[in-house]
N, C-alpha and C. Protein backbone atom coordinates (compact mmCIF):
# COMPACT_ATOMS: atom_id res chain seq x y z
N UNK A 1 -9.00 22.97 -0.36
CA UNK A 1 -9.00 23.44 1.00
C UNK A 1 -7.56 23.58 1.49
N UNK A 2 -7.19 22.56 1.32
CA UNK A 2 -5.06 22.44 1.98
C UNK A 2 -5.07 24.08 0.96
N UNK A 3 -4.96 23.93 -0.29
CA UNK A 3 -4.54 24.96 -1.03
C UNK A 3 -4.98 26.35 -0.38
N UNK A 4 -5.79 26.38 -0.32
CA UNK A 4 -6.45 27.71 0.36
C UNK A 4 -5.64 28.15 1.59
N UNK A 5 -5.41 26.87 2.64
CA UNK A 5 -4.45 26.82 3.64
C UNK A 5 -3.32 27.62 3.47
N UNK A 6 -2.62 27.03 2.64
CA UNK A 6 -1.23 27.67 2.48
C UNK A 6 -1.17 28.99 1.92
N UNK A 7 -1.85 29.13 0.85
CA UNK A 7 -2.05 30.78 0.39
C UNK A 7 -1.75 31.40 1.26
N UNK A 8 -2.98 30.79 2.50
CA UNK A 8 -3.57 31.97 3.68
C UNK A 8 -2.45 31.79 4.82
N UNK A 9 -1.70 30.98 4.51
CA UNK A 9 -0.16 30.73 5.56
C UNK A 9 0.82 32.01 4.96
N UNK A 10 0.90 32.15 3.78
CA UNK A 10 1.95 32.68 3.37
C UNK A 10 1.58 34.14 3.11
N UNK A 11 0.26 34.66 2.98
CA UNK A 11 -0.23 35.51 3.15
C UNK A 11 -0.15 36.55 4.90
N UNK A 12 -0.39 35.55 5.72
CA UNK A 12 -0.59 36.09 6.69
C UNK A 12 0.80 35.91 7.71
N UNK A 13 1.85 35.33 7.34
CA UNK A 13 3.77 35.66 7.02
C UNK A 13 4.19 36.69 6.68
N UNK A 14 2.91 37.34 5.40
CA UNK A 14 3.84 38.58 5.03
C UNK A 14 4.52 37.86 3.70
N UNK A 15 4.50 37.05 3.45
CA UNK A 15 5.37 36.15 1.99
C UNK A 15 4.30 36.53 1.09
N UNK A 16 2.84 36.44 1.01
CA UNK A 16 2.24 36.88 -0.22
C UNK A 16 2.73 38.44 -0.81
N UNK A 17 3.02 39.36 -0.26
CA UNK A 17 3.31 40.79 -0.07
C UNK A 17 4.19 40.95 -0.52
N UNK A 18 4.46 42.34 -1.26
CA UNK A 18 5.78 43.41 -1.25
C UNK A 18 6.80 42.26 -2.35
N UNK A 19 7.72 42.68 -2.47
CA UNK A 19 8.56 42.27 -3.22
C UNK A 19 9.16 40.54 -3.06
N UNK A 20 9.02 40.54 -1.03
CA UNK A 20 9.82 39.22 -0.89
C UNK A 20 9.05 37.83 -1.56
N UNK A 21 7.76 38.55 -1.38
CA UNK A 21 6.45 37.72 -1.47
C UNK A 21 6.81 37.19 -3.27
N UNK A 22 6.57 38.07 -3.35
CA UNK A 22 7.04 38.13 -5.31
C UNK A 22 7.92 36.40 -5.50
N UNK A 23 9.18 37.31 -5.20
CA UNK A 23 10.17 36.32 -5.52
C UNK A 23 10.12 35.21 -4.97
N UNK A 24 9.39 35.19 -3.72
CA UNK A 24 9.50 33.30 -2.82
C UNK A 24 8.42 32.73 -3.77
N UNK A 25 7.34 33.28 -4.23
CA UNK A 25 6.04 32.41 -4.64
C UNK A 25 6.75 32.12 -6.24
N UNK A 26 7.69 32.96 -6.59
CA UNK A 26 7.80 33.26 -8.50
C UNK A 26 8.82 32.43 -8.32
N UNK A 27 10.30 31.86 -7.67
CA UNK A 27 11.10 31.66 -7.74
C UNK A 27 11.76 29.93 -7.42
N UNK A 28 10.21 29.67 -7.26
CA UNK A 28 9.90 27.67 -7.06
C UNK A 28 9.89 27.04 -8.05
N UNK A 29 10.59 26.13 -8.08
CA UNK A 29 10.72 25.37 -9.48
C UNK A 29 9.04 24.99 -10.36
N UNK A 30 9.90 24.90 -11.29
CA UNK A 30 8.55 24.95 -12.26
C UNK A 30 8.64 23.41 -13.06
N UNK A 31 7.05 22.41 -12.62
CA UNK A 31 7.16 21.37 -13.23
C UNK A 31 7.22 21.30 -14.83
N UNK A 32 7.92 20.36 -15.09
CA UNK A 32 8.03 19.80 -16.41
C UNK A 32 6.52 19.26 -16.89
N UNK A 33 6.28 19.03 -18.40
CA UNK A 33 5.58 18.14 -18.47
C UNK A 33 5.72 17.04 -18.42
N UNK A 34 4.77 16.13 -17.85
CA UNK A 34 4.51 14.98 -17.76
C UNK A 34 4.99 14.05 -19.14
N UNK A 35 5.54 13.03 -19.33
CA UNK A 35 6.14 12.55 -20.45
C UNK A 35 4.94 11.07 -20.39
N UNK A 36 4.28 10.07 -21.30
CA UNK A 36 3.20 9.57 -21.85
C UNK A 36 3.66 8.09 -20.57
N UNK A 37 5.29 7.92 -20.78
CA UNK A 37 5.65 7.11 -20.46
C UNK A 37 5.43 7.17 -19.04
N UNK A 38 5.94 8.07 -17.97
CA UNK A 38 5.85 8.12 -16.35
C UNK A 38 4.34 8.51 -16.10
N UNK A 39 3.13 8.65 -17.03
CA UNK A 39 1.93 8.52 -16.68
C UNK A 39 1.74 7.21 -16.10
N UNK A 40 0.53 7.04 -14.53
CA UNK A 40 0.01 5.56 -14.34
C UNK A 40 -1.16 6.18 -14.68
N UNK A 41 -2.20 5.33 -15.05
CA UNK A 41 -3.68 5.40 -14.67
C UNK A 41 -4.16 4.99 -13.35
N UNK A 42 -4.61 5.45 -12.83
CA UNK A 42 -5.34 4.71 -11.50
C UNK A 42 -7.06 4.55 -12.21
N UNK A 43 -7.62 3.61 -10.70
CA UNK A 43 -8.89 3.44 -11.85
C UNK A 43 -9.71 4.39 -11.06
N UNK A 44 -10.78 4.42 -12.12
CA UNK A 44 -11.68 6.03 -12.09
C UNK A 44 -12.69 5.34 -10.80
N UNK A 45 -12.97 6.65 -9.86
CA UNK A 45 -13.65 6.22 -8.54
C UNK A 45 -14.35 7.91 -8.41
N UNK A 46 -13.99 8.71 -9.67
CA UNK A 46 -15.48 9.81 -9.26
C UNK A 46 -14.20 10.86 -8.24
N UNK A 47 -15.17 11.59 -7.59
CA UNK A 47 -14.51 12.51 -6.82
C UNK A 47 -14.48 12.69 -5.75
N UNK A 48 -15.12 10.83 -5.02
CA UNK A 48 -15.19 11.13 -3.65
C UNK A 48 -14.13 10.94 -2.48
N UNK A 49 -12.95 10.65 -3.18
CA UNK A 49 -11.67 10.82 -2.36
C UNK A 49 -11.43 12.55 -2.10
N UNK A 50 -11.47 13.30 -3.22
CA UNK A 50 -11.58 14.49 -2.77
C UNK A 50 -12.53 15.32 -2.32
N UNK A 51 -13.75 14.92 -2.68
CA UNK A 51 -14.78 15.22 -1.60
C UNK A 51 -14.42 15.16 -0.13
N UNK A 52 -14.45 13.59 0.18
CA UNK A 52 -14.47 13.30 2.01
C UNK A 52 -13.14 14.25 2.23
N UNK A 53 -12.04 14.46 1.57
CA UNK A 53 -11.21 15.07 2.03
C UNK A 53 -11.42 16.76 2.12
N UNK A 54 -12.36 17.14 1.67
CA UNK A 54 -12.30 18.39 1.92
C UNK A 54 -13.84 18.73 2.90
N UNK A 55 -14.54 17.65 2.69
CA UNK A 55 -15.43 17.52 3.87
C UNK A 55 -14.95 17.54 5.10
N UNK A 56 -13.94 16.49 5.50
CA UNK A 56 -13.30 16.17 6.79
C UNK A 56 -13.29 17.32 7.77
N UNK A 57 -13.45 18.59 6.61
CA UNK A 57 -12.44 19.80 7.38
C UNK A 57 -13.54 20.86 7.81
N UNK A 58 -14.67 20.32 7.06
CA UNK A 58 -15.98 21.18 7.58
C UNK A 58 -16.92 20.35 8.06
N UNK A 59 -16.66 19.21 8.47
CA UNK A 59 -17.59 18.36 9.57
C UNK A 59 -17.43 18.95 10.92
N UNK A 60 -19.34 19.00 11.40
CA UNK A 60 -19.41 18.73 12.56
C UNK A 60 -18.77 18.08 13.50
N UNK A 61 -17.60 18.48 14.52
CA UNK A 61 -17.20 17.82 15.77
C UNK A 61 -18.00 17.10 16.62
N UNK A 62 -19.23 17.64 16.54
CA UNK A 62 -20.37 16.83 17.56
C UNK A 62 -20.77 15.72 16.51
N UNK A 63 -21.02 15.47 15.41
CA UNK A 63 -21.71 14.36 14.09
C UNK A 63 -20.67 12.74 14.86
N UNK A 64 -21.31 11.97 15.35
CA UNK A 64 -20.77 10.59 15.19
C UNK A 64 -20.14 10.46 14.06
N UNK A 65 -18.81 9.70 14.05
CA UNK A 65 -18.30 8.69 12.99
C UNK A 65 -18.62 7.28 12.77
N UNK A 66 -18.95 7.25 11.97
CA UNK A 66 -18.91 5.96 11.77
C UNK A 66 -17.64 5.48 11.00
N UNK A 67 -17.56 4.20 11.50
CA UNK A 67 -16.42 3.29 10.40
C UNK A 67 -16.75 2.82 9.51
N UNK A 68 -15.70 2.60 8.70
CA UNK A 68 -16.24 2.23 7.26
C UNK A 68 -16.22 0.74 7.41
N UNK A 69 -17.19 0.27 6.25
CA UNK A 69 -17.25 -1.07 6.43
C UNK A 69 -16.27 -2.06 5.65
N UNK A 70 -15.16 -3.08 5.91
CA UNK A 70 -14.89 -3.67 4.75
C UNK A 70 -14.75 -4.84 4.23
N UNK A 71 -14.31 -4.76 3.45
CA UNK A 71 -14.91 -6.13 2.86
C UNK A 71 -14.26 -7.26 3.48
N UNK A 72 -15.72 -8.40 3.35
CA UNK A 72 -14.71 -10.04 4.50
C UNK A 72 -13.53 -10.28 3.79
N UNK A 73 -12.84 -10.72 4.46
CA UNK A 73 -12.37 -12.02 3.91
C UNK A 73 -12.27 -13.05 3.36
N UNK A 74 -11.85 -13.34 2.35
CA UNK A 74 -11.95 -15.06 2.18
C UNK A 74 -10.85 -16.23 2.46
N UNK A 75 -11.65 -17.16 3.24
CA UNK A 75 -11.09 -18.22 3.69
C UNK A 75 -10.30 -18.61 2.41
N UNK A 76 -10.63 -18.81 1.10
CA UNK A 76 -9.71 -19.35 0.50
C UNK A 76 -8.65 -18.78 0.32
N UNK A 77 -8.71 -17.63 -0.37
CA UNK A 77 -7.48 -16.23 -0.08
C UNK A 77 -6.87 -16.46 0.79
N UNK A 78 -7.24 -16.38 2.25
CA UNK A 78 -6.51 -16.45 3.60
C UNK A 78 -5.81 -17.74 3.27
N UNK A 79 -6.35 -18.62 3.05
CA UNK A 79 -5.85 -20.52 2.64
C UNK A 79 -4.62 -20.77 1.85
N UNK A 80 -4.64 -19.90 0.66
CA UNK A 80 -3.59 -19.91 -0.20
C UNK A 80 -2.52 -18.98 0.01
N UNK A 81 -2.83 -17.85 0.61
CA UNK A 81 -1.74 -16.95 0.99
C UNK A 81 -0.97 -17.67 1.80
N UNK A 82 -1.39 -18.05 2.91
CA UNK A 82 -1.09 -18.83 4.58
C UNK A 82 -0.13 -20.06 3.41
N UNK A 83 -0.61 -20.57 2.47
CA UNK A 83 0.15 -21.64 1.80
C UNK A 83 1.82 -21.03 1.03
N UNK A 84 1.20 -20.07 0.45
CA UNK A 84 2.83 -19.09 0.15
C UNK A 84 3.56 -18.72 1.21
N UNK A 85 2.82 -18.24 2.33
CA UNK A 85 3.89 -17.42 3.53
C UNK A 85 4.86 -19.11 3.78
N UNK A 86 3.94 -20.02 4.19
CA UNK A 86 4.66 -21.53 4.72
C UNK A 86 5.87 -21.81 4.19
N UNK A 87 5.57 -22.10 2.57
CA UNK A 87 6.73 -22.24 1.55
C UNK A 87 7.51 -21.57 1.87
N UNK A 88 7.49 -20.11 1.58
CA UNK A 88 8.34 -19.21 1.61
C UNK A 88 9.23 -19.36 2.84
N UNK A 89 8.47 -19.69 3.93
CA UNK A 89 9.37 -19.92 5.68
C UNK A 89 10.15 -20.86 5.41
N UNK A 90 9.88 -21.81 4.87
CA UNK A 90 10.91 -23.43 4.80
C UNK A 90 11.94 -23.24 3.74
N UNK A 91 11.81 -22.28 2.81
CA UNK A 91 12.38 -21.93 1.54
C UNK A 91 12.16 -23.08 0.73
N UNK A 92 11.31 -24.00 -0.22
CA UNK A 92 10.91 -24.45 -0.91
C UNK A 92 9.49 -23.88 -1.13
N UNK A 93 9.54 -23.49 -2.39
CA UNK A 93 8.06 -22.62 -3.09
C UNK A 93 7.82 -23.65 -4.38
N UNK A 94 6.92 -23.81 -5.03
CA UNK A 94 6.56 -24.75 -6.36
C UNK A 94 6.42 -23.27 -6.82
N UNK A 95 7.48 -23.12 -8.17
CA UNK A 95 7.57 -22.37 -9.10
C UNK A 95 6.57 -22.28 -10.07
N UNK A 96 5.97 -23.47 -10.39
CA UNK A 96 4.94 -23.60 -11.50
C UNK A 96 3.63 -22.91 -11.00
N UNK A 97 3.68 -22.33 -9.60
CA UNK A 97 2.78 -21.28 -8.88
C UNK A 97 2.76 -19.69 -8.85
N UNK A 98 4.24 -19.89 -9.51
CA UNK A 98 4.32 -18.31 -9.76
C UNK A 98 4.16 -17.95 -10.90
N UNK A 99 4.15 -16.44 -11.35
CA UNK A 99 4.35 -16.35 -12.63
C UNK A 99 5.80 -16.06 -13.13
N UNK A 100 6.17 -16.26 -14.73
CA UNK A 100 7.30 -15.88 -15.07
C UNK A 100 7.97 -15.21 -14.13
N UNK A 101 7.43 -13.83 -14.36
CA UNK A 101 7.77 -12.76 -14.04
C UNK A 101 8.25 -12.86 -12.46
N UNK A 102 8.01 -13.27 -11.76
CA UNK A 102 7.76 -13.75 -10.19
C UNK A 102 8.92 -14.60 -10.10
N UNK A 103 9.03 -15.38 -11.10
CA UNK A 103 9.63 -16.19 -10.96
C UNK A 103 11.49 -15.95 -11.45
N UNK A 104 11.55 -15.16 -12.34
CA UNK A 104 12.88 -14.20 -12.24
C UNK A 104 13.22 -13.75 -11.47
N UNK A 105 12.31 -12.89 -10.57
CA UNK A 105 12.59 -12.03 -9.55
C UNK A 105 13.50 -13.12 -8.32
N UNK A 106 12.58 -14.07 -8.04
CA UNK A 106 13.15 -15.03 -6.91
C UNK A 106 14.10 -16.05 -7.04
N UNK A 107 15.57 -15.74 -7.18
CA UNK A 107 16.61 -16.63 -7.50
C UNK A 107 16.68 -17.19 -6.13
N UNK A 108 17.56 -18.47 -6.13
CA UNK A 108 17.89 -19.77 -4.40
C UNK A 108 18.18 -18.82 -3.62
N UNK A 109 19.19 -17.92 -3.96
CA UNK A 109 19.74 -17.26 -3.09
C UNK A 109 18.97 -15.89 -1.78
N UNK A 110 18.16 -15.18 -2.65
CA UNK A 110 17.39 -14.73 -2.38
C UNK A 110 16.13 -15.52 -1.36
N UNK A 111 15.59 -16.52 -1.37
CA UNK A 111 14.77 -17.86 -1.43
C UNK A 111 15.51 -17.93 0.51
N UNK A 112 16.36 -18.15 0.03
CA UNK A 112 17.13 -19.17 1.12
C UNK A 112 17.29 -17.99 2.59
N UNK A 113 17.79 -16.59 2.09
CA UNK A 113 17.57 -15.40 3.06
C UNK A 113 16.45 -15.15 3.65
N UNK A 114 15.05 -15.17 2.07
CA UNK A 114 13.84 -14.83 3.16
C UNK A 114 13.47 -16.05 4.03
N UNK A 115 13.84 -17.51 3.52
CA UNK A 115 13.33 -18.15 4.53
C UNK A 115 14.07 -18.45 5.95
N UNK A 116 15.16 -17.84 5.91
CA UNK A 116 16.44 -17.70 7.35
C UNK A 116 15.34 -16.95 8.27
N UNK A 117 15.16 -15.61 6.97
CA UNK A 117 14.37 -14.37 8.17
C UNK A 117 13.21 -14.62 8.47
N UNK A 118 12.03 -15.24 7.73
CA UNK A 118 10.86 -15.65 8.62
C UNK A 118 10.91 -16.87 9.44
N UNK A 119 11.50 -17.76 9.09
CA UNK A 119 11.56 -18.92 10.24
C UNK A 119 12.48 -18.27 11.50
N UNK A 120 12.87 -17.40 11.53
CA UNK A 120 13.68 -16.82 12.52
C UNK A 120 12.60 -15.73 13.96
N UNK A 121 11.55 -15.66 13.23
CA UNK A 121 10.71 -14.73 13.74
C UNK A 121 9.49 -15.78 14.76
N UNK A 122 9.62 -17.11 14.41
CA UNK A 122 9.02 -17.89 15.41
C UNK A 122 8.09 -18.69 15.04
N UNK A 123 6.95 -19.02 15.75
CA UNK A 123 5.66 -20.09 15.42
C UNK A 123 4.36 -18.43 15.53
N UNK A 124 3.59 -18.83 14.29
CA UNK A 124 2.79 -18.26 13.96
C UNK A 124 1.45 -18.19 14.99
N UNK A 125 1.03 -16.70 15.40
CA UNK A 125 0.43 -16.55 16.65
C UNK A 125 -1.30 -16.76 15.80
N UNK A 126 -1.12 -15.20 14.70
CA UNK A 126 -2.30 -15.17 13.89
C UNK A 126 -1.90 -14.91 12.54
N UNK A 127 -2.57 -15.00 11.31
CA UNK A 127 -2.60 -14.74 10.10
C UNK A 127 -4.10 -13.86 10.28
N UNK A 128 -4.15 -12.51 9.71
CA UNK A 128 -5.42 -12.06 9.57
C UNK A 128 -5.38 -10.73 8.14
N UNK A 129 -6.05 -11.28 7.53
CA UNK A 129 -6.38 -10.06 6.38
C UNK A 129 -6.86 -8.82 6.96
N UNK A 130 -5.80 -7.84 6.70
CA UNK A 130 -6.25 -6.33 6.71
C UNK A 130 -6.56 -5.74 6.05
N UNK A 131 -5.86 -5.79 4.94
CA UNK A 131 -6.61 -4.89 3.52
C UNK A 131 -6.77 -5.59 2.45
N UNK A 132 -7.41 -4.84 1.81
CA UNK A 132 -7.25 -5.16 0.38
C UNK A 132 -7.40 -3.99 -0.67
N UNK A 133 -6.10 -4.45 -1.63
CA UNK A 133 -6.16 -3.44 -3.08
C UNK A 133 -6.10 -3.26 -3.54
N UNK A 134 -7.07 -2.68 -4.51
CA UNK A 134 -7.70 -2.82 -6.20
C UNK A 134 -7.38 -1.65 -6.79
N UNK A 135 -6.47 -1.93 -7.80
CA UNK A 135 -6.42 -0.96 -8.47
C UNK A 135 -6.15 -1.39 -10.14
N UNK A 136 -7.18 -1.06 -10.89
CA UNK A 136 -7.79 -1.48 -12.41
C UNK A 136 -8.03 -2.90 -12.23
N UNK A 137 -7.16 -3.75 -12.63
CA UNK A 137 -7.88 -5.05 -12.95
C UNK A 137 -6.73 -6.29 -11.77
N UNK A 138 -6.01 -5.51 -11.19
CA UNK A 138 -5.33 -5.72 -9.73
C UNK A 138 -5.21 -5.82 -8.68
N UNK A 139 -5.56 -7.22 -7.68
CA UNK A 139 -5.99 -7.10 -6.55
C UNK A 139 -4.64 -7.44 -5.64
N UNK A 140 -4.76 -6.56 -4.96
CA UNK A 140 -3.26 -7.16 -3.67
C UNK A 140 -3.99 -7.13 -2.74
N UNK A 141 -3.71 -8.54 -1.68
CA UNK A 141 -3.87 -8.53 -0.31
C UNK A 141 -3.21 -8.39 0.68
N UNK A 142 -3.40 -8.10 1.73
CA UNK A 142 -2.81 -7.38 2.81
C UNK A 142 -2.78 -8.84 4.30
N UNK A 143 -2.32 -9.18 4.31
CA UNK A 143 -2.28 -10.07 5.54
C UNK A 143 -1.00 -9.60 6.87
N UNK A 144 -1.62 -9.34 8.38
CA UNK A 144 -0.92 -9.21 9.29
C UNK A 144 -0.87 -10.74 10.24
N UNK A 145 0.50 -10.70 9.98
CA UNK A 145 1.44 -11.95 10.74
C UNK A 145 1.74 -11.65 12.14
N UNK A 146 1.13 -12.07 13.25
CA UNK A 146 1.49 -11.90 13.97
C UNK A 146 1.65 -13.11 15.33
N UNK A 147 3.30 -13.46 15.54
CA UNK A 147 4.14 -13.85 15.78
C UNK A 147 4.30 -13.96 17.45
N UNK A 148 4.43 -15.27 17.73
CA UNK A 148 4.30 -15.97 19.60
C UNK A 148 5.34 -14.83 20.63
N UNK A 149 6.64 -14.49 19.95
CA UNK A 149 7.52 -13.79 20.59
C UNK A 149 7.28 -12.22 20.38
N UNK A 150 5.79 -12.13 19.46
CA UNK A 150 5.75 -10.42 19.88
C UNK A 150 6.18 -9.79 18.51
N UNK A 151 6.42 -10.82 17.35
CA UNK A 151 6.77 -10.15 15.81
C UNK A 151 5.91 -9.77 15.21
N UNK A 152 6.11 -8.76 14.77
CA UNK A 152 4.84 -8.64 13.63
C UNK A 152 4.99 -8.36 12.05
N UNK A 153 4.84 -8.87 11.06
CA UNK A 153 4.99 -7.92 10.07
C UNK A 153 3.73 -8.63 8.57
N UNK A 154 4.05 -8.10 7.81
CA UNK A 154 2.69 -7.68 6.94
C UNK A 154 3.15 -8.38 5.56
N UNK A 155 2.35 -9.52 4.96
CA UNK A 155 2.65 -10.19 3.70
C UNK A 155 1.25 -9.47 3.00
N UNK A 156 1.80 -9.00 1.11
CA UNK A 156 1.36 -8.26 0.32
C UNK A 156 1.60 -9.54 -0.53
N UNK A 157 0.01 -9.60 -1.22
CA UNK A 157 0.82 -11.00 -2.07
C UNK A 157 -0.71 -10.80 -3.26
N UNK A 158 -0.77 -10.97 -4.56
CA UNK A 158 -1.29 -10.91 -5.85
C UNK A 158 -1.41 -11.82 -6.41
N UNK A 159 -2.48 -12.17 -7.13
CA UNK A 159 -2.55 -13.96 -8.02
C UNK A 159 -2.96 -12.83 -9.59
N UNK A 160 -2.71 -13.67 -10.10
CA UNK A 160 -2.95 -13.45 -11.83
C UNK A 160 -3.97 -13.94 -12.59
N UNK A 161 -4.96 -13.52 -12.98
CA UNK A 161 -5.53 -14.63 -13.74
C UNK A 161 -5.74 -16.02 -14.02
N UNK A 162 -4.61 -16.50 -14.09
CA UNK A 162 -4.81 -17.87 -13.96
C UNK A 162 -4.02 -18.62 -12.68
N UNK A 163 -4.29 -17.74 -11.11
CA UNK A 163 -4.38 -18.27 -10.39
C UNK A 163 -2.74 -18.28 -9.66
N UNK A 164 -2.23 -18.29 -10.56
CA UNK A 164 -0.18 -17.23 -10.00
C UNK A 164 0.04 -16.44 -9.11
N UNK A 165 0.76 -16.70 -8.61
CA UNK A 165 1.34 -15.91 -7.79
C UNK A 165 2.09 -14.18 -9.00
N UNK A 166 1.49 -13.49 -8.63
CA UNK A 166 2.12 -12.48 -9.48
C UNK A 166 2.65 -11.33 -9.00
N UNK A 167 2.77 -11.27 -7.56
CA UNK A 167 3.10 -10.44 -6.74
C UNK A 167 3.08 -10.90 -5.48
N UNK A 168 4.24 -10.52 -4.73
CA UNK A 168 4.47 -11.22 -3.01
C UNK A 168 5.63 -10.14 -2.78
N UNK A 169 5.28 -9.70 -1.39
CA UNK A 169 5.87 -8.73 -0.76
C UNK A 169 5.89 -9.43 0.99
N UNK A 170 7.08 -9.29 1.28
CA UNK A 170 7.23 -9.39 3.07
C UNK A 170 7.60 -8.07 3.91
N UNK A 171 7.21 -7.32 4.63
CA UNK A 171 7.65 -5.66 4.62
C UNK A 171 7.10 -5.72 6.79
N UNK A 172 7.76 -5.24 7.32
CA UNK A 172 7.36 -5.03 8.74
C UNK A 172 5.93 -4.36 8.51
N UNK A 173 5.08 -4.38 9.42
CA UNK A 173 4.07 -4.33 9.76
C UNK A 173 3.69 -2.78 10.06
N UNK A 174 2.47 -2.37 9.37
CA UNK A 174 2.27 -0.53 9.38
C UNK A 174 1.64 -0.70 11.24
């Protein structure tokens, strides 16, 4: 549908046409192939991302929306995250909670900055899970922090298999 869009943009410009048309549509870089290595897989979900998206555009204006439904929360999730954000504020984390990998990433120094910048942001108003996301055998959660003086921002944080920390992200709030 977008595709069709633009055709019919550049068509009705006068750019599909005549010679100029030629050269603007012929004269756009031309992708490479894809090399085995910069392939990701995402995991297979069918075609209904591009379905609803090209539905969107031929739905009824009068048809109710509904919202989508999603999935609860879990208190323990919420429990153990809320237990990393803490650490992380005071700057003492138990390493034997992360993984390796996690655990390279986060040298004292590093450690000691993020916990300047979240203990700097105040006493904790709410912790509440917003998202969550799966992708192949990968779950990241989404928790919004939001802060007595009006802060807000958004902890992204991943466990591993055996229960690791294998991913943690601190990023301002969408």
């Amino acid at each position: 549908m977008i595709v069709r869009r633009l055709i019919a943009g550049l068509l009705s410009a006068g750019l599909g046409t005549g010679a100029l048309g030629a050269t603007a549509l012929a004269s756009g870089p031309r992708p490479r192939a894809a090399r085995p290595a910069e392939l990701v897989q995402l995991p297979t979900m069918g075609s209904r991302a591009l379905a609803r998206a090209d539905s969107a555009d031929e739905a009824d204006p009068t048809a109710p929306s509904t919202a989508p439904v999603a999935s609860l929360p879990s208190p323990e999730i919420a429990a153990r995250a809320r237990a990393v954000f803490d650490a992380n504020r005071v700057g003492k984390i138990d390493r034997s909670q992360y993984t390796e990998q996690m655990n390279g990433r986060i040298d004292d120094k590093s450690l000691a900055a993020a916990a300047v910048q979240l203990g700097s942001l105040g006493d904790v108003k709410s912790f509440n899970q917003v998202r969550k996301i799966t992708q192949g055998n990968r779950t990241l959660y989404v928790f919004r922090i939001d802060f007595v003086n009006g802060g807000t921002i958004e902890q992204a944080i991943g466990w591993d298999s055996a229960g690791k920390v294998a991913f943690l992200q601190f990023a301002p709030a969408r």
